[in-house]
Protein backbone atom coordinates (compact mmCIF):
# COMPACT_ATOMS: atom_id res chain seq x y z
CA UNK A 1 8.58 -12.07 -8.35
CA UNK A 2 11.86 -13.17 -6.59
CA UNK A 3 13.71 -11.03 -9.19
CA UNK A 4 11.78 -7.87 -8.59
CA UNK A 5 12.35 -8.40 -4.53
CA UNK A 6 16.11 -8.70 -5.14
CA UNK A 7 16.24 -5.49 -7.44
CA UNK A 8 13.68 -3.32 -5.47
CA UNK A 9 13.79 -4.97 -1.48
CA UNK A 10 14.50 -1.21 -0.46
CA UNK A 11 12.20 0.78 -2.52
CA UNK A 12 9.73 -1.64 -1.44
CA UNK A 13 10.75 -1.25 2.22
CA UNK A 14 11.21 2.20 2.01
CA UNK A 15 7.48 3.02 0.61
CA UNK A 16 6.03 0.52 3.66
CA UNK A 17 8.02 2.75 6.14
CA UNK A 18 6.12 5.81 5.07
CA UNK A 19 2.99 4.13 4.34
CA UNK A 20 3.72 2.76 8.06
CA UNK A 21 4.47 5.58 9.47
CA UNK A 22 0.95 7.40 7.64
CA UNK A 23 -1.00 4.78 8.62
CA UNK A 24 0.63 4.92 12.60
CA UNK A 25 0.20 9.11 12.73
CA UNK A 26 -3.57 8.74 11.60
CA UNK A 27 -4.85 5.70 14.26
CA UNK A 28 -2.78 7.42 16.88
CA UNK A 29 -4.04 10.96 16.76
CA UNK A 30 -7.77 9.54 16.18
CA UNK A 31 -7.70 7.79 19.05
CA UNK A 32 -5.91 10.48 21.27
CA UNK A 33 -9.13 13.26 20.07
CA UNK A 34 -11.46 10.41 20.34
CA UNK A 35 -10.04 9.66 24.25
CA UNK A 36 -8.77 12.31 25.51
CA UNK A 37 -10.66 14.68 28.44
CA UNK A 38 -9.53 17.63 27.06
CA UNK A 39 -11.61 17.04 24.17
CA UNK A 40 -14.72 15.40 25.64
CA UNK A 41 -16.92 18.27 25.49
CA UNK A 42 -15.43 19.09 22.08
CA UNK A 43 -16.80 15.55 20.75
CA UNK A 44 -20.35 16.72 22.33
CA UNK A 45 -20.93 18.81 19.36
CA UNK A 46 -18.96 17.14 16.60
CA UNK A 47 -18.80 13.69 17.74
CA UNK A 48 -16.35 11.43 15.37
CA UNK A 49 -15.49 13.76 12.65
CA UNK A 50 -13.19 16.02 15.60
CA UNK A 51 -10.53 13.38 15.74
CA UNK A 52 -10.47 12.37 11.74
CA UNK A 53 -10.16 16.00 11.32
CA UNK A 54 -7.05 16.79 13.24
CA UNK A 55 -5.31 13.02 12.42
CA UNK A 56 -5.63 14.13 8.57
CA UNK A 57 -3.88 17.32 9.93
CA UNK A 58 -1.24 15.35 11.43
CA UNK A 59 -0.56 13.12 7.72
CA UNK A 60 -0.96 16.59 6.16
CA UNK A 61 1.57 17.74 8.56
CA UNK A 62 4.31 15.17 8.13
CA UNK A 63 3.81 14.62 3.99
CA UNK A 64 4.35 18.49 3.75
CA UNK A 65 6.80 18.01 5.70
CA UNK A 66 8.25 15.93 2.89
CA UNK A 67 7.23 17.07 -0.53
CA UNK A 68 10.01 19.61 -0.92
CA UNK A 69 12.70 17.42 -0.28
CA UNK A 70 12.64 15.09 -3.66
CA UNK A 71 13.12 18.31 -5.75
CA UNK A 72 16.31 19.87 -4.02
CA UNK A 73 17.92 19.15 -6.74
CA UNK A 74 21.30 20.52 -5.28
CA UNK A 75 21.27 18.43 -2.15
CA UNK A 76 20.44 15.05 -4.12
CA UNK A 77 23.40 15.22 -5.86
CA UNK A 78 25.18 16.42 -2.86
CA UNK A 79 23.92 13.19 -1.35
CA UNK A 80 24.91 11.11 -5.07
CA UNK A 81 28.19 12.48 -4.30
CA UNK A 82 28.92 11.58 -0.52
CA UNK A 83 27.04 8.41 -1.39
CA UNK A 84 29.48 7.13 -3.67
CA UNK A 85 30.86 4.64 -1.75
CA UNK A 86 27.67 3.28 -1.01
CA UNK A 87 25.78 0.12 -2.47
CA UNK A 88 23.83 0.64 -5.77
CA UNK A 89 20.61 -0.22 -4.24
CA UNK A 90 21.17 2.77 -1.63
CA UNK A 91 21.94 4.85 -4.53
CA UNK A 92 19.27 4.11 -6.95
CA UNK A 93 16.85 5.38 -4.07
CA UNK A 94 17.93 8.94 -5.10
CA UNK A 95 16.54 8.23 -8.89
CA UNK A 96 12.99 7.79 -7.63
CA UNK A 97 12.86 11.66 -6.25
CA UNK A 98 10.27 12.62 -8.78
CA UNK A 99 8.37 9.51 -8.04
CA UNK A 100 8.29 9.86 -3.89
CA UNK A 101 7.63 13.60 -5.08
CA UNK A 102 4.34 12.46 -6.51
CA UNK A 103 3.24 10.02 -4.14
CA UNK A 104 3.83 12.15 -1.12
CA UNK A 105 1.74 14.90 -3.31
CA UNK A 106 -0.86 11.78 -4.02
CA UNK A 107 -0.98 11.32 0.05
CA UNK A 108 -1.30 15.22 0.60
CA UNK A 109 -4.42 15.23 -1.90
CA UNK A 110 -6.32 12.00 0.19
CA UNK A 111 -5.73 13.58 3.74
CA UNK A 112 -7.08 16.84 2.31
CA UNK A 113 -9.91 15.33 1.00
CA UNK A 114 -10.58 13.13 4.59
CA UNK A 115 -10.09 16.95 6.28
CA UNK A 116 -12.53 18.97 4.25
CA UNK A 117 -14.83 16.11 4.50
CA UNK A 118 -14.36 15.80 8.33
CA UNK A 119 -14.94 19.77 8.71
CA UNK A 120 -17.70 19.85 6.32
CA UNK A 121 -19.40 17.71 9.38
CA UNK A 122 -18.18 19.92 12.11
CA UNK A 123 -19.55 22.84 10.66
CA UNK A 124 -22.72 21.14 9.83
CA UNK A 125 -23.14 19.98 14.01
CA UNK A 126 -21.50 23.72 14.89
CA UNK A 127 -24.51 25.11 12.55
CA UNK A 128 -27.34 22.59 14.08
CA UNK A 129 -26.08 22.88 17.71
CA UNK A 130 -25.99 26.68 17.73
CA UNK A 131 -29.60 26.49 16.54
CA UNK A 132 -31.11 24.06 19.22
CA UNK A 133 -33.33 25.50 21.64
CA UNK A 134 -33.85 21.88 23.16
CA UNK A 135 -31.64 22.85 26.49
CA UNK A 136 -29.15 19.86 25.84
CA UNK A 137 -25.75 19.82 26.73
CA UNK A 138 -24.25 20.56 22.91
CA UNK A 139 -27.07 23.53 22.73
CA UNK A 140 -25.21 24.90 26.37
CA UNK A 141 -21.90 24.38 25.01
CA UNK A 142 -22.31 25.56 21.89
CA UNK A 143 -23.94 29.36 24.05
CA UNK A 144 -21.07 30.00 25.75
CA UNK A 145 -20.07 33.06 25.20
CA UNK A 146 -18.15 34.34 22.82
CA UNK A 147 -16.77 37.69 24.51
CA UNK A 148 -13.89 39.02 26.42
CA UNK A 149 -16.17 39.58 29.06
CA UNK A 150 -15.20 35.80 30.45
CA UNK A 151 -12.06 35.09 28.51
CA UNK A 152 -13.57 34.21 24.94
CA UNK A 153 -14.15 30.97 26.41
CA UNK A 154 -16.55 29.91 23.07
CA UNK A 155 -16.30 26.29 21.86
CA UNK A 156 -18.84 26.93 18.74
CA UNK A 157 -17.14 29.67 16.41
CA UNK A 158 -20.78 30.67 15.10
CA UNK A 159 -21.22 32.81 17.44
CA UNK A 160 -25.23 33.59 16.61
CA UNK A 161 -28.14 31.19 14.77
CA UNK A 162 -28.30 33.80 12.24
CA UNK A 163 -24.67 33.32 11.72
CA UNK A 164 -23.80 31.30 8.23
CA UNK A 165 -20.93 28.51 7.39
CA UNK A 166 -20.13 30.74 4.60
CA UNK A 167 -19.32 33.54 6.92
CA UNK A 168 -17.26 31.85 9.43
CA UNK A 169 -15.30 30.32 6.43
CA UNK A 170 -14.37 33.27 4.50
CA UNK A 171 -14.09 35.38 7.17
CA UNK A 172 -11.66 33.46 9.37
CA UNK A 173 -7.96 32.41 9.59
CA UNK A 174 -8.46 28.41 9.05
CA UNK A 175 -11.35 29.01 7.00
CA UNK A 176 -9.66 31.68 4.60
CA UNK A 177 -6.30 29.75 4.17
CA UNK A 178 -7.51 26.31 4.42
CA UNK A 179 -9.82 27.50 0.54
CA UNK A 180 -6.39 29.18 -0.79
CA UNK A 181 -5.02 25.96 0.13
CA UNK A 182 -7.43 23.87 -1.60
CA UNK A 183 -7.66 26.26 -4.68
CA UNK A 184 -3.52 25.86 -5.04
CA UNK A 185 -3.46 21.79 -4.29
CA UNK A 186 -6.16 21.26 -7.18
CA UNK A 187 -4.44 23.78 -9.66
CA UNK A 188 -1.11 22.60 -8.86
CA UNK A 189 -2.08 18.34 -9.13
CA UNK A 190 -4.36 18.71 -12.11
CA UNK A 191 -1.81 21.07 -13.98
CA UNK A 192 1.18 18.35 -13.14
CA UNK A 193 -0.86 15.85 -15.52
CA UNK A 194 1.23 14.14 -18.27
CA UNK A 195 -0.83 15.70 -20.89
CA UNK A 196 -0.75 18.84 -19.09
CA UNK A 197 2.94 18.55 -19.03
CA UNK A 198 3.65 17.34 -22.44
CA UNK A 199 1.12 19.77 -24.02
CA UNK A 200 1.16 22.76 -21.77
CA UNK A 201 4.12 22.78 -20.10
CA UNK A 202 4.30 26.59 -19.07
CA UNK A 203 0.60 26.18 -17.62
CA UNK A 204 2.66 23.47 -15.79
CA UNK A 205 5.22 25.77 -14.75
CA UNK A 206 3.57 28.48 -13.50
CA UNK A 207 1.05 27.29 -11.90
CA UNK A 208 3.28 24.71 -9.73
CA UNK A 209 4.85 27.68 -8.50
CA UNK A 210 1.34 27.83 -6.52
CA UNK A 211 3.29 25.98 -3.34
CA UNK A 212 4.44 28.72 -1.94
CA UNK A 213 0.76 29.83 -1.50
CA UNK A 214 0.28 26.46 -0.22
CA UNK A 215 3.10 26.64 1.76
CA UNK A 216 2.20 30.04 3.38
CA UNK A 217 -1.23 28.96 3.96
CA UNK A 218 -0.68 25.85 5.95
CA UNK A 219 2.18 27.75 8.18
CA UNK A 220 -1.05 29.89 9.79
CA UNK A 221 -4.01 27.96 9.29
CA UNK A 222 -4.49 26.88 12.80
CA UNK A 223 -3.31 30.39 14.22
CA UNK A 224 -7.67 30.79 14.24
CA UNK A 225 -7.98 28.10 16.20
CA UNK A 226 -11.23 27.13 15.42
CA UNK A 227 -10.61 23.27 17.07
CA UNK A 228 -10.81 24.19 20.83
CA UNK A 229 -10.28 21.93 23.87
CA UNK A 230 -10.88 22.29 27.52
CA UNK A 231 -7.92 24.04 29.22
CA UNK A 232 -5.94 22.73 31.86
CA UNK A 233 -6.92 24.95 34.68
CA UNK A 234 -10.91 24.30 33.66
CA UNK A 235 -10.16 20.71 34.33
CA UNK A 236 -9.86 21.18 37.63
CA UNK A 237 -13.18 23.14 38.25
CA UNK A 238 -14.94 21.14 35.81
CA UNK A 239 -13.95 17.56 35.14
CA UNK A 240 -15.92 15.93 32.17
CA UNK A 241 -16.66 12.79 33.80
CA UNK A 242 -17.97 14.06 36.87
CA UNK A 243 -19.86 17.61 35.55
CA UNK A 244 -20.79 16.63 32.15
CA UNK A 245 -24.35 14.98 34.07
CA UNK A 246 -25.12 18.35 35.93
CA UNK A 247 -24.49 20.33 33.44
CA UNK A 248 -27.86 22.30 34.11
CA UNK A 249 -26.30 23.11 37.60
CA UNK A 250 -23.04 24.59 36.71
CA UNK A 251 -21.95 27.73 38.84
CA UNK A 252 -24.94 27.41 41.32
CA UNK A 253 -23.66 27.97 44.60
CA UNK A 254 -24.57 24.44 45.70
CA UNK A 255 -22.21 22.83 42.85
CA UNK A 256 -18.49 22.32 42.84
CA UNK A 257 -18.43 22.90 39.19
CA UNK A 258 -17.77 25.27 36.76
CA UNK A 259 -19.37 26.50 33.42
CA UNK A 260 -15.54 24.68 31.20
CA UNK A 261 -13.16 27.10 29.94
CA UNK A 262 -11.72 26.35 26.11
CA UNK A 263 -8.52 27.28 24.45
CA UNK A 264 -7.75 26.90 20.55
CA UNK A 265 -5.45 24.28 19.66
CA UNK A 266 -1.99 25.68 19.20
CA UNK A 267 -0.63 25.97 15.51
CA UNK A 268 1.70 23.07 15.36
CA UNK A 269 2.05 22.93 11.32
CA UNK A 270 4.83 25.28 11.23
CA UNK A 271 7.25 23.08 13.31
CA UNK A 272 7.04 20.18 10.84
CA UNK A 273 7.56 22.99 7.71
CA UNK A 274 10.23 24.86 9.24
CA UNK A 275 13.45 23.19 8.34
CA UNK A 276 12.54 22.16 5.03
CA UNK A 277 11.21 25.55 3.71
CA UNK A 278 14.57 27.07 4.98
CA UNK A 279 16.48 24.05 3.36
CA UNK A 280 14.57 24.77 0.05
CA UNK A 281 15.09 28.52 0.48
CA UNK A 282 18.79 27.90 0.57
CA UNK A 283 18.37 25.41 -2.77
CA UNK A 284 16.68 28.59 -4.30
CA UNK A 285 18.98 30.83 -3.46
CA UNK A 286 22.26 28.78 -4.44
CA UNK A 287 20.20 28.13 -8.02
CA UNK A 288 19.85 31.88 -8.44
CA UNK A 289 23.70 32.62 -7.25
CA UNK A 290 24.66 30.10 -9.88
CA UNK A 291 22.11 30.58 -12.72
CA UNK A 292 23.47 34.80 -12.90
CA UNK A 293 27.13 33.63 -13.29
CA UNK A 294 28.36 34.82 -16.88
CA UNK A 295 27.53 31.88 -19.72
CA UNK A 296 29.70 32.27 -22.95
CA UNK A 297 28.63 30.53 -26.04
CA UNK A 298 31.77 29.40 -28.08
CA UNK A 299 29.91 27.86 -30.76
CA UNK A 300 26.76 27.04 -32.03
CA UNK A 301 26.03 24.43 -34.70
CA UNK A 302 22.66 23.80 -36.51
CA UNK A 303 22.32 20.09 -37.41
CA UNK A 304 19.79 18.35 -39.79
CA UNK A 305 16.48 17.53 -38.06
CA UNK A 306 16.24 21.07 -36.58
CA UNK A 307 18.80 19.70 -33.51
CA UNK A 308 20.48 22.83 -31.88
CA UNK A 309 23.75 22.52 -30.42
CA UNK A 310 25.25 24.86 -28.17
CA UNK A 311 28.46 24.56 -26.71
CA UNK A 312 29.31 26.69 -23.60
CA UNK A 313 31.77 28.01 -20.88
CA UNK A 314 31.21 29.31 -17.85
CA UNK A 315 33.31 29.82 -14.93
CA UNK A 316 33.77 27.25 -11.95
CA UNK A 317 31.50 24.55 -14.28
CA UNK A 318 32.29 21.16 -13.44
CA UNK A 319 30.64 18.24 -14.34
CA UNK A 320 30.71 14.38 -14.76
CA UNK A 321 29.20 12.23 -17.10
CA UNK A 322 25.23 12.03 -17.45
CA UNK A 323 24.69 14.92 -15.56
CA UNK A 324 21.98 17.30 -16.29
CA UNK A 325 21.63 21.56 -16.59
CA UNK A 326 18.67 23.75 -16.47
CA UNK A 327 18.72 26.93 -18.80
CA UNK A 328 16.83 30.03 -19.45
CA UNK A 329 16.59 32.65 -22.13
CA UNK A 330 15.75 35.79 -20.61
CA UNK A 331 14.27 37.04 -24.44
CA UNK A 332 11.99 34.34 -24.44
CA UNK A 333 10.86 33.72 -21.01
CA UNK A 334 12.27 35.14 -17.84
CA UNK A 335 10.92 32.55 -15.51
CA UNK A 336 11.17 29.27 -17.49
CA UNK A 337 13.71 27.01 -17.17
CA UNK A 338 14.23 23.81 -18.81
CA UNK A 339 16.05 20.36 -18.41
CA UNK A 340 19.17 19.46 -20.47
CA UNK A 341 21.26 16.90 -20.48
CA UNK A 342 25.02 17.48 -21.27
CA UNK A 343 26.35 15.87 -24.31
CA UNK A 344 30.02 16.78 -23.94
CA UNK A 345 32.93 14.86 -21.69
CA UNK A 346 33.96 16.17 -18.47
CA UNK A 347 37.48 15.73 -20.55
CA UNK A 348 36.61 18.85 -23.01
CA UNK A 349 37.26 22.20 -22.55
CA UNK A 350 33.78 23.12 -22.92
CA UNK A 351 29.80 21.93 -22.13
CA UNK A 352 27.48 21.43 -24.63
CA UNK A 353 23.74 20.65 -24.97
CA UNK A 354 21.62 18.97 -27.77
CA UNK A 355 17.85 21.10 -28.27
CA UNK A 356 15.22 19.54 -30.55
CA UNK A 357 12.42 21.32 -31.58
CA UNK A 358 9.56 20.15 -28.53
CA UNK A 359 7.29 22.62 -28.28
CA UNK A 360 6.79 26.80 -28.58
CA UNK A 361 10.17 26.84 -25.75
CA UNK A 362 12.53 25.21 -28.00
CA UNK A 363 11.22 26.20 -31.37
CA UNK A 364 11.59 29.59 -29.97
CA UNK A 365 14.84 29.09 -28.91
CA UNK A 366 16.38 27.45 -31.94
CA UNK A 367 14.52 30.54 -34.08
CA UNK A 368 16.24 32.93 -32.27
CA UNK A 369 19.82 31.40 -32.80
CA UNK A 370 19.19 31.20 -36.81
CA UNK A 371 18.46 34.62 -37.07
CA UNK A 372 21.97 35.66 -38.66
CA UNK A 373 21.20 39.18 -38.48
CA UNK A 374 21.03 39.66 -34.80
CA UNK A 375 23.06 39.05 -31.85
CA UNK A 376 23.22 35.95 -30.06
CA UNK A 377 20.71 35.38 -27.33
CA UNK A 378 21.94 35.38 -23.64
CA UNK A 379 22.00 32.28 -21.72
CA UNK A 380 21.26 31.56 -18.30
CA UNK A 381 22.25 27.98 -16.94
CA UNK A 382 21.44 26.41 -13.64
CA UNK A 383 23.80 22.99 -12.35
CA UNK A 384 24.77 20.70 -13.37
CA UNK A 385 22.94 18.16 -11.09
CA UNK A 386 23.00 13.94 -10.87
CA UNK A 387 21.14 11.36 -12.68
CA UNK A 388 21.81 7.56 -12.56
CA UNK A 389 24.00 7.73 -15.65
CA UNK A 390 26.83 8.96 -13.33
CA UNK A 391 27.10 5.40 -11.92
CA UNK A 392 27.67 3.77 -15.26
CA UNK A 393 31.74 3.42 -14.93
CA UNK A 394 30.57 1.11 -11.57
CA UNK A 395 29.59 -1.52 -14.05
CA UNK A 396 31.75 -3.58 -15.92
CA UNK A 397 29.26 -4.43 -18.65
CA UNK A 398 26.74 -1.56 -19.50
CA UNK A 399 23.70 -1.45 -21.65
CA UNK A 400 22.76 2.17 -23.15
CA UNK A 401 19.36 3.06 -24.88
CA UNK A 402 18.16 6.19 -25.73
CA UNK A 403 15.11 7.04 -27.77
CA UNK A 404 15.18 9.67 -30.34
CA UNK A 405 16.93 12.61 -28.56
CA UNK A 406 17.42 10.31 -25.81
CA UNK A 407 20.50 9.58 -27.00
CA UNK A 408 22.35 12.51 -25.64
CA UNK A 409 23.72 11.53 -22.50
CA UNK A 410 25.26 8.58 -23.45
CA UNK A 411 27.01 11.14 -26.15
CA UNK A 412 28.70 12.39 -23.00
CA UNK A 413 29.65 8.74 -21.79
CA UNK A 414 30.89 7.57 -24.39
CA UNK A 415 33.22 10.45 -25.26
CA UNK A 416 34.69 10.25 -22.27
CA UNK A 417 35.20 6.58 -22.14
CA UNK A 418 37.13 7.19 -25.61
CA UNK A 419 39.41 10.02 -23.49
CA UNK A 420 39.62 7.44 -21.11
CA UNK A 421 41.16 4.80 -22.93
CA UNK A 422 43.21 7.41 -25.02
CA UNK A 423 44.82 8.34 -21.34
CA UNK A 424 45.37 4.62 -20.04
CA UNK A 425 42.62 5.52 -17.16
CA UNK A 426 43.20 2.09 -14.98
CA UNK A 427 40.74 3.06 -12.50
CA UNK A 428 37.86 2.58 -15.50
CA UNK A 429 36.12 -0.67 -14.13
CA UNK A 430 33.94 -0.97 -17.92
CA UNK A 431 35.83 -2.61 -19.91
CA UNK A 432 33.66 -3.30 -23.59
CA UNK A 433 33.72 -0.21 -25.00
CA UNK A 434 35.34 -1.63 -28.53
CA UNK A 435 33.11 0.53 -30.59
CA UNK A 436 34.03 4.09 -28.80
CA UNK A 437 38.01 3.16 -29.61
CA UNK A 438 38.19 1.54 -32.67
CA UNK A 439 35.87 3.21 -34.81
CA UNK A 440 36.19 6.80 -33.32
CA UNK A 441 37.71 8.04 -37.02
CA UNK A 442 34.81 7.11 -39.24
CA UNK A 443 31.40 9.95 -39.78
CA UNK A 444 30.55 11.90 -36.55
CA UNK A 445 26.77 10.80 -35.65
CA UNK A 446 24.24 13.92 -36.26
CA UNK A 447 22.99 13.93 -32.52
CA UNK A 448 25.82 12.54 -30.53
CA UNK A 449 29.33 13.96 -32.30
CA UNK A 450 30.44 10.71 -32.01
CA UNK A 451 32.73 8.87 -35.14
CA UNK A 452 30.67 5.55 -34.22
CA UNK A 453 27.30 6.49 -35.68
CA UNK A 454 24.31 5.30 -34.17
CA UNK A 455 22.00 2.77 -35.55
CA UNK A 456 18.69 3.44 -35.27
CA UNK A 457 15.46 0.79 -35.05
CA UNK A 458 13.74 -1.23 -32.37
CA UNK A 459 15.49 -4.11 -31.40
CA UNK A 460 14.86 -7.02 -30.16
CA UNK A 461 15.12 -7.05 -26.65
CA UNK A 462 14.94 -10.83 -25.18
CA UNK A 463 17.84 -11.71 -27.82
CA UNK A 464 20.02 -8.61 -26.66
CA UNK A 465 19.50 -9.33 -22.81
CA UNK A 466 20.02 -13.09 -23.84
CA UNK A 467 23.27 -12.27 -25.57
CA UNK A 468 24.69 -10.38 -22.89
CA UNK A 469 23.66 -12.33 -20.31
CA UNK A 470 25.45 -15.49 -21.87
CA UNK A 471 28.65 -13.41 -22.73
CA UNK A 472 28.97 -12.37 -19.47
CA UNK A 473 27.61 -14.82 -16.89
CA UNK A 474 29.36 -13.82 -13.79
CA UNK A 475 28.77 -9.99 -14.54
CA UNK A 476 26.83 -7.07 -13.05
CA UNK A 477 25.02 -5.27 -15.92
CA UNK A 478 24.41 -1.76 -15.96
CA UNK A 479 20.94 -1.18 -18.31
CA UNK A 480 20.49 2.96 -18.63
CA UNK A 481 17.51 4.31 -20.33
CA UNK A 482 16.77 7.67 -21.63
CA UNK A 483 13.34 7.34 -23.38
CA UNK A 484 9.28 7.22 -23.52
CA UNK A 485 7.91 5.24 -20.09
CA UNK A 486 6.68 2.19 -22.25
CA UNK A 487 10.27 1.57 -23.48
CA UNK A 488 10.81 1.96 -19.54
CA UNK A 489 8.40 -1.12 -18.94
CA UNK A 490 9.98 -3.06 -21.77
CA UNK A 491 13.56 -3.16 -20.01
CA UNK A 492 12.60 -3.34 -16.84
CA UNK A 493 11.08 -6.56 -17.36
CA UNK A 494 13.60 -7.84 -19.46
CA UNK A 495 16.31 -6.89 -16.25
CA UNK A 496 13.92 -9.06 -14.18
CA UNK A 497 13.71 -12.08 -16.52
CA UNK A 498 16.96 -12.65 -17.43
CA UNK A 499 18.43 -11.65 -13.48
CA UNK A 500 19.58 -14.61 -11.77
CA UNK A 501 18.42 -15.27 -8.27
CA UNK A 502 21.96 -15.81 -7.49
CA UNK A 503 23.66 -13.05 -6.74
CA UNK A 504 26.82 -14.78 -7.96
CA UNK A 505 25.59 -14.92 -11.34
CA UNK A 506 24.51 -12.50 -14.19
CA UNK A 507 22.25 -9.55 -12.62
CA UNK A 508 20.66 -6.73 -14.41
CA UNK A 509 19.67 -3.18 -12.89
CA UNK A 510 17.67 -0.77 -14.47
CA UNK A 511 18.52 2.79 -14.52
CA UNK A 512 16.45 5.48 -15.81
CA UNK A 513 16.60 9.16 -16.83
CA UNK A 514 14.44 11.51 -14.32
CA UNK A 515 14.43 15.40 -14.75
């Protein structure tokens, strides 16, 4: 347990901030719709359900707010980048985008489930209210009237007893939008499933691209205003606390007070949306600048195991070590792009990518460069963008595992720790790279290029981190993954075990691969 504080203290106070900060935005607004005057004759009719209703709004509100954010792909590494300088535990933060990504979507799905619920009860009282014939103060209310005679000043939006829930739902602004929403938010979470993914990843695809319905949606929902409140100039003819008791007497020309006048609650979601959509707009439209810049294939080479390699130029490209691509092929699907990770050195001339055959994407695309008899296939590539592996020349000892065709971008780190010991590079803080010089002259690995081929098995991990940790005592040790989640849990528990609680002696941090 002390180990895991030492390695994850800010992950672990980051998460409570938000969770905080949920938790804080849901008590507060409940109790401001559950106090406040302006909504007291509001609460007549729907009683408790008003203010869990519009505090799930405000969560809604501020995890929307956040959900694009972890997938701006070009302003992580833009942040990997200024944050260089910073600590590794600052900079790990940025590997966990796709997991904040999910947990703010996990958040999103629980207030919208607390918010249908809530309104499912409002409409049920708005329904049973507009009904009641027994002259109480929720039957009144829920009479007023509903024309521009006097204002529109209507609190219930079924506006007859013969009117239905169904109607007022499909047939409104909140009650249109807030279904699309609901529709998109289920499609979208149950499509994002790691079977889903793994088996059906274009169902996956497409159908995320359903947040920009979502998006839309919440932007207008509350221009309807179904959630009305007292206005400010009613308050002053009509006071809750002192006309709510005669409310059988309002307007007589005996009584000082009023029949209330209501107003819908202004929109609000838009203002927490607004600077995120345009920052994600600008992603988009950076990725699409980039992705139609001209890709020339130099060379393509077929390797055993139906591995694809493609080696690339394209004007402008610069990358480091670890870093990741997306590319298309227009023949095979126009909107699909997929994840790669580059397998050449910043030090070449050229970029390169590793395909194995994954699924109908790949297999595709490795059929259509063995066809001899036709032309090669045009390429469209997006980045490259950060990963962890970029920090693996801030360790002096560093620990690389890749499963299968995880392997590949430690291809790229170790070619260019070779270039960087051919070229004297002093500034190179990892120094054990014996393997990568000595042996670069013997058989070039299938997957990796490299002359040190790799060795493949399971090994066994307590003697490894046991090894290392008494061969280098004093040292920080860089452990980079690219692999299944299981081998994940494997190391990561092995980096706590063998971490010292002293920060002066041996530590291990984990680093793992997230597209």
């Amino acid at each position: 347990m002390g180990n895991w504080v030492v390695n994850h203290w800010f992950s672990a106070l980051f998460l409570a901030v938000w969770l905080g900060l949920n938790v804080f935005l849901f008590v507060d607004a409940f109790l401001k719709y559950e106090k406040a005057d302006k909504y007291f004759y509001t609460r007549e009719i729907l009683g408790p359900s008003l203010a869990c209703a519009r505090a799930s709004a405000l969560c809604l509100n501020f995890n929307s707010m956040l959900i694009l954010l972890p997938v701006c792909r070009n302003l992580l590494s833009f942040l990997r980048g200024t944050c260089s300088f910073c600590s590794r535990t600052l900079r790990k933060q940025l590997d966990h985008n796709l997991t904040f990504h999910k947990l703010v979507a996990y958040m999103i799905c629980l207030h919208t489930a607390i918010h249908i619920i809530a309104h499912l009860f409002n409409f049920h009282r708005y329904s049973r209210t507009r009904q009641a014939t027994d002259g109480s103060l929720a039957s009144i209310l829920s009479g007023l009237s509903h024309g521009e005679k006097e204002g529109g000043s209507w609190l219930n939006p079924i506006q007859s007893p013969d009117m239905t829930v169904e109607y007022v739902t499909f047939t409104s602004i909140a009650g249109l939008t807030g279904v699309i929403m609901t529709i998109a938010l289920i499609l979208m979470v149950t499509s994002a499933t790691k079977f889903m993914r793994r088996s059906y990843f274009e169902v996956f695809w497409y159908t995320h691209h359903l947040f920009v319905f979502y998006i839309l949606g919440l932007a207008i929902h509350g221009i309807g205003g179904i959630v009305r409140g007292q206005t400010e100039e009613s308050m002053n003819e009509n006071h809750p606390h002192e006309c709510a008791e005669s409310f059988q007497k309002w307007d007589d020309h005996d009584s000082h007070c009023r029949s209330p006048q209501f107003e819908g609650h202004p929109p609000e979601s838009w203002k927490w949306i607004l600077a995120p959509v345009i920052l994600y707009i600008f992603e988009r439209i950076l990725r699409f600048y980039r992705s139609q810049q001209k890709v020339v294939i130099t060379k393509v080479v077929m390797h055993p195991s139906k591995v694809l390699e493609l080696q690339m130029n394209k004007r402008g490209f610069s990358m480091e070590v670890g870093q990741y691509i997306f590319v298309n092929c227009p023949s095979i699907s126009l909107l699909e792009w997929h994840p790669f990770t580059l397998t050449s050195a910043p030090e070449e001339d050229f970029f390169s990518i590793h395909v194995r055959a994954a699924g109908d994407w790949t297999e595709n695309l490795i059929r259509a460069f063995e066809q001899q008899d036709s032309s090669i296939p045009r390429i469209e590539v997006d980045g490259p963008f950060g990963t962890v592996s970029e920090d693996v020349f801030q360790y002096e000892v560093a620990m690389l595992v890749g499963a299968g065709i995880g392997v590949t971008p430690f291809a790229s780190i170790l070619k260019s720790i070779w270039y960087k010991f051919q070229h004297g590079d002093h500034d190179l803080k990892t120094q054990k790279a014996g393997h990568a010089a000595l042996n670069f002259d013997k058989a070039t690995d299938i997957v990796t290029g490299l002359k040190q081929k790799t060795s493949f098995g399971r090994p066994m991990w307590d003697n490894e981190f046991s090894t290392i940790a008494t061969s280098h005592p004093k040292s920080v040790v860089g452990v980079f993954l690219c692999g299944p989640q299981t081998l994940a849990k494997s190391l990561r528990k092995c980096c706590h075990r063998y971490s010292s609680l002293d920060p002066r002696k041996v530590q291990f941090y984990f680093n793992k691969e997230n597209f």
